[in-house]
Every structure is written in C-alpha cells, then in structure tokens.
Protein backbone atom coordinates (compact mmCIF):
# COMPACT_ATOMS: atom_id res chain seq x y z
CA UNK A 1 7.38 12.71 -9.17
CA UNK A 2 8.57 14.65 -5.89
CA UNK A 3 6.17 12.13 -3.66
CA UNK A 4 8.08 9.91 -1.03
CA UNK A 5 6.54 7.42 0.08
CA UNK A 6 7.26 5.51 4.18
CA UNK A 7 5.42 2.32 5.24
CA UNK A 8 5.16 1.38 8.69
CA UNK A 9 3.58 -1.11 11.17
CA UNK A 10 2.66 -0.41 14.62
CA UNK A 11 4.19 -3.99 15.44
CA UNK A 12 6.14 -6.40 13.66
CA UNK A 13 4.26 -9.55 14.81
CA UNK A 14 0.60 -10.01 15.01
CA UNK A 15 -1.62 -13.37 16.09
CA UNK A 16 -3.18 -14.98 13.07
CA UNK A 17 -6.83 -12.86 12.28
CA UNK A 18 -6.06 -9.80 14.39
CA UNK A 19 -6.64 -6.40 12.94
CA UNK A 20 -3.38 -4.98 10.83
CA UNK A 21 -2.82 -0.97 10.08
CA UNK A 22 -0.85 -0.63 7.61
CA UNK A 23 0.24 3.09 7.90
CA UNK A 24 1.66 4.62 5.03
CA UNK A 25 3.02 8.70 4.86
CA UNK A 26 3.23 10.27 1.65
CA UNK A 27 5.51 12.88 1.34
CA UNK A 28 6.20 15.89 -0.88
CA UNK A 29 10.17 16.09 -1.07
CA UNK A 30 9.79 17.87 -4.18
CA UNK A 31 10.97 21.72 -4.08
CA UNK A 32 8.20 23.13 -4.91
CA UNK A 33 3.76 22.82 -4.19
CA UNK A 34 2.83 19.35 -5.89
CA UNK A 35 -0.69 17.79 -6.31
CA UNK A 36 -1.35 14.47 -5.16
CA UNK A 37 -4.66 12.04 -5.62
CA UNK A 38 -6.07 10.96 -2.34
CA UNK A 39 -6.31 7.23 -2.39
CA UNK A 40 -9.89 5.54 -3.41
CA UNK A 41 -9.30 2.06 -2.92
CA UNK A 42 -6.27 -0.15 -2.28
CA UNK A 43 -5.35 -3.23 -4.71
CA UNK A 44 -3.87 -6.21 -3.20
CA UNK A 45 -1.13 -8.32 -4.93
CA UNK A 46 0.04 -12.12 -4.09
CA UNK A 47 3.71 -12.45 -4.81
CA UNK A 48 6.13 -10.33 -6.95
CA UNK A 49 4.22 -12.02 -10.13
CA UNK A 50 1.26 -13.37 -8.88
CA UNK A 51 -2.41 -11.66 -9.20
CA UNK A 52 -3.65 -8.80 -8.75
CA UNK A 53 -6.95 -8.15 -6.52
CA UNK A 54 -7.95 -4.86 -8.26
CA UNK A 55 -10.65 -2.43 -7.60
CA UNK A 56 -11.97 0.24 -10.23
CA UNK A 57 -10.57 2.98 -8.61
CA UNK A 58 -7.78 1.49 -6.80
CA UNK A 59 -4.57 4.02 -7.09
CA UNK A 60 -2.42 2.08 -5.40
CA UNK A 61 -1.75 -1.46 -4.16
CA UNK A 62 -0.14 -3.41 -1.56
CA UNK A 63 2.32 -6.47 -2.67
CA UNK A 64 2.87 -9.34 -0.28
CA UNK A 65 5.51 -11.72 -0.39
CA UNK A 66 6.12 -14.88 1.30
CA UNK A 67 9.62 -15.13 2.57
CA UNK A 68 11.08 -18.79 3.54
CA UNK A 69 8.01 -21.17 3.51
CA UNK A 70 5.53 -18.95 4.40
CA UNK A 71 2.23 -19.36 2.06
CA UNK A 72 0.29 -16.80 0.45
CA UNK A 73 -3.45 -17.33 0.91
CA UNK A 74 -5.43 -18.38 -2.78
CA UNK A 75 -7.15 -14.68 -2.82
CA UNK A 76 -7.18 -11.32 -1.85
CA UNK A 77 -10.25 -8.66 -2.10
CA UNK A 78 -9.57 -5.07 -3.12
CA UNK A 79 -10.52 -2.32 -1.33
CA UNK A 80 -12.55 0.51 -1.89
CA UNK A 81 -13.02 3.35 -0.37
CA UNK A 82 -14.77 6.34 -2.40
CA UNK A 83 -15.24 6.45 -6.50
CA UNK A 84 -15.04 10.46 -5.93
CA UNK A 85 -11.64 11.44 -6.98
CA UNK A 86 -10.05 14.61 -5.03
CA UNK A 87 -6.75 15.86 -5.32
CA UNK A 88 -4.44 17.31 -2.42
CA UNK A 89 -2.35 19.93 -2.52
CA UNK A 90 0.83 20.02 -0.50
CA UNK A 91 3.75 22.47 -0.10
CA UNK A 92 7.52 21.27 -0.17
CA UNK A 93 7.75 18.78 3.71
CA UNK A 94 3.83 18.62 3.15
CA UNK A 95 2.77 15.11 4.08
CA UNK A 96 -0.38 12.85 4.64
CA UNK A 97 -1.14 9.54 6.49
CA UNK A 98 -3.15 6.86 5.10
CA UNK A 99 -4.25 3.61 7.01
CA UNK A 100 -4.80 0.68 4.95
CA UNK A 101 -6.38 -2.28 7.13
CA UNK A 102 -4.54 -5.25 5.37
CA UNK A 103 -6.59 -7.91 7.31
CA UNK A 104 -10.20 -6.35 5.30
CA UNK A 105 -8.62 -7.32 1.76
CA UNK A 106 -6.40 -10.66 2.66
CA UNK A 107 -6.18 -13.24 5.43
CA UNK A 108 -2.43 -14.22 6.19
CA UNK A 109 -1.67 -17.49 7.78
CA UNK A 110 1.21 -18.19 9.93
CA UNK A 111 4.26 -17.17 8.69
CA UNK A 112 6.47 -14.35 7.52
CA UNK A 113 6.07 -11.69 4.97
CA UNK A 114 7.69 -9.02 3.08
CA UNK A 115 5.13 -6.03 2.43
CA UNK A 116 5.44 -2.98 0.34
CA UNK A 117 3.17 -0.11 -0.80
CA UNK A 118 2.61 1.17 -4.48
CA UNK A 119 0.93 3.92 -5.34
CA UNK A 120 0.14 4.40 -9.09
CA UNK A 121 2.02 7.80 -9.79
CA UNK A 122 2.85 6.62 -13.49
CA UNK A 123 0.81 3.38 -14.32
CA UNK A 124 -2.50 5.54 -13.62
CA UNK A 125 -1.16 9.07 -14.80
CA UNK A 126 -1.71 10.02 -10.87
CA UNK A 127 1.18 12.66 -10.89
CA UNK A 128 1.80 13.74 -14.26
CA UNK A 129 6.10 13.82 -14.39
CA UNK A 130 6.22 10.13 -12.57
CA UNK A 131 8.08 8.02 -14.87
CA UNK A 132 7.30 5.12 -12.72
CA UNK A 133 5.16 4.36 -9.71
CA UNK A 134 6.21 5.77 -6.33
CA UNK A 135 6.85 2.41 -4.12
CA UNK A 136 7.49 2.17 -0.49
CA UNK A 137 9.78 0.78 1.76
CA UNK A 138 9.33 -2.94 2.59
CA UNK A 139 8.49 -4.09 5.88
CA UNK A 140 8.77 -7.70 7.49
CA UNK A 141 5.33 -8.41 8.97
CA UNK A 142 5.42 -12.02 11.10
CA UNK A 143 1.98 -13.71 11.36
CA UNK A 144 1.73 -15.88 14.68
CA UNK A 145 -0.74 -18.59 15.48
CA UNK A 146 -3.67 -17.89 17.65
C-alpha cells in the first residue's frame, strides 16, 4: 500500500474512566504521491477473535487485548464521525494525525492491555494495491483504579 501506520499514547497508565487519545500517524513511505481515505468512524474489537463493534462507515478499527488476567468489558460502541467520504492526497514523507478517544467507544476496567490500530486498506478497497490491511504498532496501555 505505501501507508505506514504509528500508534501512540500520551501515557502508558491512566485511572479507570479518564479520557484516552489514542493518537495514530499515517504515513506515506511510498515513493511516490498516494491517496489515502480520511477516517469516518472507528470500529472497536474485543480480543484477537472476539466481536466486532462496527459502524457503517468505519475504515478502520481498534483491537484490544487483555494481557495476564485483565478482562475485556462485555461491549464496545463504534464510532462515527462523518458518512462523507474524502480522500487525502499526500506526497512521499506526507503524513496525518488522527485522535481516536478510546474511552467514547469502550470502558476498560483495571488491568492491562495490548492495543493496536487497523485501518482497512484491503478489507474495504481503501487503497487500491493493499493486499492486506495496514496495522499499527501495539502499545501496552495499563488501566489503574480510581
């Protein structure tokens, strides 16, 4: 696809219920101008099998994964920015930053978590050479009590 694709966290730890940015930088490492779909909603996913919380015009999602005992929470709730589609050009280095506020579309309890970004480069024909979706790197995100 060209597209690389960074997740990072502000902070590692964060007391049950605060506010969490995920911030995520798509990048065009490809060698020459590539178009990319700006994001219209964000789909949530509960474990590396578990359910998917989808939107109808979510283009990427985020997957959670307990590590040790930590629990995943029954639900998650997509979320959904814009149904207007727009695409973005970018030249070779060209990059973007999206925030995705985990805490709006699931409520983590106490514990520790593995979280990575997907966006849909192949499953939703979002850039047209992907041969699978562009993923990020995970991050370890550790929920505290209040």
């Amino acid at each position: 696809g060209g597209f690389q694709a960074t997740l990072t966290l502000k902070q590692a730890t964060f007391s049950a219920g605060s506010p969490i940015q995920l911030n995520i930088v798509l990048c065009n490492v490809a060698p020459r101008a590539m178009q990319l779909y700006d994001l219209r909603g964000v789909d949530f996913q509960l474990g590396e099998d578990g359910p998917i919380a989808a939107s109808d015009h979510g283009d990427a999602r985020v997957l959670i994964k307990p590590v040790g005992k930590s629990k995943l929470p029954a639900q998650a709730q997509a979320i959904e920015y814009t149904d207007a589609s727009g695409k973005i050009d970018f030249k070779t280095g060209g990059n973007i930053t999206t925030e995705v506020p985990l805490h709006i579309g699931v409520d983590l309890a106490p514990g520790e978590y593995k979280i990575q970004f997907i966006y849909y480069a192949s499953t939703k024909t979002l850039l047209p050479d992907a041969f699978e979706d562009l993923k990020s790197n995970e991050v370890t995100l550790k929920i505290t009590a209040r």
